[in-house]
C-alpha atoms as a PDB file:
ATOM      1  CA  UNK A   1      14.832  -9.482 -30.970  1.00  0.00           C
ATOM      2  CA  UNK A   2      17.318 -10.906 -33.194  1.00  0.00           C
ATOM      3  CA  UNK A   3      18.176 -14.511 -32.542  1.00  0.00           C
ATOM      4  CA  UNK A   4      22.239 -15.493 -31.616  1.00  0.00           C
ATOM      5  CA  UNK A   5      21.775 -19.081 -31.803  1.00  0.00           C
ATOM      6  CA  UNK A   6      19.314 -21.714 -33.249  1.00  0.00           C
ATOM      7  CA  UNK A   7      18.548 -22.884 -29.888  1.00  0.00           C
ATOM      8  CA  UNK A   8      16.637 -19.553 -29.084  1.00  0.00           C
ATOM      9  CA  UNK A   9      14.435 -20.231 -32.363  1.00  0.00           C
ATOM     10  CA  UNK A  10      10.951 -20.063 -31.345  1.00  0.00           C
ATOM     11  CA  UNK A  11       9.784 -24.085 -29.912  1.00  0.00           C
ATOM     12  CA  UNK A  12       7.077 -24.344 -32.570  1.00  0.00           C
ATOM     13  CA  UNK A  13      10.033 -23.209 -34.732  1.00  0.00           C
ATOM     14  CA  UNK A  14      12.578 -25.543 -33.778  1.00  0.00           C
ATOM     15  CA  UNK A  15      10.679 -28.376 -33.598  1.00  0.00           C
ATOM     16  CA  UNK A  16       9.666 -29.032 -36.910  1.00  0.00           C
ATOM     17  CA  UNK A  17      12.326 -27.727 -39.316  1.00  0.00           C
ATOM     18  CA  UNK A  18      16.087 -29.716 -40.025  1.00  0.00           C
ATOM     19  CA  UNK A  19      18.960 -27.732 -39.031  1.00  0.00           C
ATOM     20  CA  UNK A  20      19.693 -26.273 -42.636  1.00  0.00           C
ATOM     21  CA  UNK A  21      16.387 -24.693 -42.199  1.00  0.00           C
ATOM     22  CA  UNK A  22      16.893 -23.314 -38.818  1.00  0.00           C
ATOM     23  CA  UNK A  23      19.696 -21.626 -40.069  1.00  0.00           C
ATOM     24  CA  UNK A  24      18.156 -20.450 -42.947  1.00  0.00           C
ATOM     25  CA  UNK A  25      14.995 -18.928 -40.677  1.00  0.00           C
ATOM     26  CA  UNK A  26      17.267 -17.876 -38.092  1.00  0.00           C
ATOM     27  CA  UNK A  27      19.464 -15.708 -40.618  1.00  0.00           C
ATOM     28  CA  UNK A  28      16.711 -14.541 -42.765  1.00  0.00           C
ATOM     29  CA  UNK A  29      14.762 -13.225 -39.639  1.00  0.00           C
ATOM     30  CA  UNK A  30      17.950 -11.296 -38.283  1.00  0.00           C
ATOM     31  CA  UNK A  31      18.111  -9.918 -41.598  1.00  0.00           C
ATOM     32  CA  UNK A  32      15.016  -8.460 -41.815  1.00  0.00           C
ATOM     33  CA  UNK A  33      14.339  -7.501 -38.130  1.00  0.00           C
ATOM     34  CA  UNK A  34      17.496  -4.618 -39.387  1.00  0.00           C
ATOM     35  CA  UNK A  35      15.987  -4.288 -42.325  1.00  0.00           C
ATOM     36  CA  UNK A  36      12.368  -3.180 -41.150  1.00  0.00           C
ATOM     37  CA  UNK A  37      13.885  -1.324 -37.791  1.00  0.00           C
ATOM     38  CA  UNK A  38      11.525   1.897 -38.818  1.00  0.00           C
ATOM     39  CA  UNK A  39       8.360  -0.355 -38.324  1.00  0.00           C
ATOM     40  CA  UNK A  40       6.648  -0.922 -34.988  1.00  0.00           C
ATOM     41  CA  UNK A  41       7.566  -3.440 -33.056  1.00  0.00           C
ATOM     42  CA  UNK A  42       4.619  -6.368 -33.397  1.00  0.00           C
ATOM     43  CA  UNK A  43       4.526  -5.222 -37.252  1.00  0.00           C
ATOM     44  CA  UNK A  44       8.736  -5.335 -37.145  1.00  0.00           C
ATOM     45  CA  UNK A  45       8.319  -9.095 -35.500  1.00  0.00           C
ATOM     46  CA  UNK A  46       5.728 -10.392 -37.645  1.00  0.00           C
ATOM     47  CA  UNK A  47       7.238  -9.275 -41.111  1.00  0.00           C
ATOM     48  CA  UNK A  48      10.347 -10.611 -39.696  1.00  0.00           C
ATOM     49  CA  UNK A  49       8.773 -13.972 -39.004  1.00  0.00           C
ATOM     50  CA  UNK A  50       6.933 -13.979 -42.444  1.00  0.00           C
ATOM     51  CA  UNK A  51      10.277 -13.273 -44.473  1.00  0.00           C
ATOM     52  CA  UNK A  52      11.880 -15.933 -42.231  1.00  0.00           C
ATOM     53  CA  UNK A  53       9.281 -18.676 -43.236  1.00  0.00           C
ATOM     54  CA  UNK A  54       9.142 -17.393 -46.983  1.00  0.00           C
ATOM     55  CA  UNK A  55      13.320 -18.095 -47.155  1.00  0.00           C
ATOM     56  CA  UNK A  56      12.730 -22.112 -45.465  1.00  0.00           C
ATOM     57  CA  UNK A  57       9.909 -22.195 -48.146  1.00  0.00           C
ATOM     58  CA  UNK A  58      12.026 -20.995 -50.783  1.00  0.00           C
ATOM     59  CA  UNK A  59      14.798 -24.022 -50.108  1.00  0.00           C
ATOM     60  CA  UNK A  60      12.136 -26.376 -48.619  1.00  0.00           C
ATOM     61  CA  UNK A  61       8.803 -27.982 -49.075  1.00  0.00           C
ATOM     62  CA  UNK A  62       6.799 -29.948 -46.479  1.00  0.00           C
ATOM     63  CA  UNK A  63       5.521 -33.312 -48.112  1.00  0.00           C
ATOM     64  CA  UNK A  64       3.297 -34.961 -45.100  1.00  0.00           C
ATOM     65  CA  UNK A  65       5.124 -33.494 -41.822  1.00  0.00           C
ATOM     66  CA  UNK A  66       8.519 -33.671 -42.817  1.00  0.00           C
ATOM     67  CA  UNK A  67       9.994 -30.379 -44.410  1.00  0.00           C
ATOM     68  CA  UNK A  68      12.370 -31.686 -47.700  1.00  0.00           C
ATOM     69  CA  UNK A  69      14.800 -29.867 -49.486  1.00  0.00           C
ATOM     70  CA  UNK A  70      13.151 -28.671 -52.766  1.00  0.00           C
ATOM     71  CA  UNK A  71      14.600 -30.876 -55.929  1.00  0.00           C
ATOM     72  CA  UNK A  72      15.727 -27.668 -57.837  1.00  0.00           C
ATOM     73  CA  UNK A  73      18.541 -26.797 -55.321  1.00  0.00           C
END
């Protein structure tokens, strides 16, 4: 279930991320629900979630609640 729009981000999701970061999860996830089409389709959703969060983590770090770009970028 790819997501067309930020706004059908997962609450948890959308809550707690700035909007660079829900595009970055949003776009990451798309891209790897195609990419892991051959898997099942729990196993396809949660390795789509898990690259999703490992792209935010990539650009982002959480420092108390608040998510903050990294300094390298």
């Amino acid at each position: 279930m790819p997501y067309a729009e930020i706004d059908n981000l997962p609450p948890p999701v959308r809550a707690h991320l700035p909007l660079h970061a829900l595009e970055i999860y949003r776009a990451a996830f798309n891209h790897a629900w195609t990419q892991y089409a051959a898997r099942g389709p729990l196993e396809r959703e949660r390795i789509a979630h898990r690259v999703a969060w490992a792209a935010v983590k990539h650009k982002y770090e959480k420092v108390g609640e608040a998510w903050l770009p990294r300094a390298y970028d």
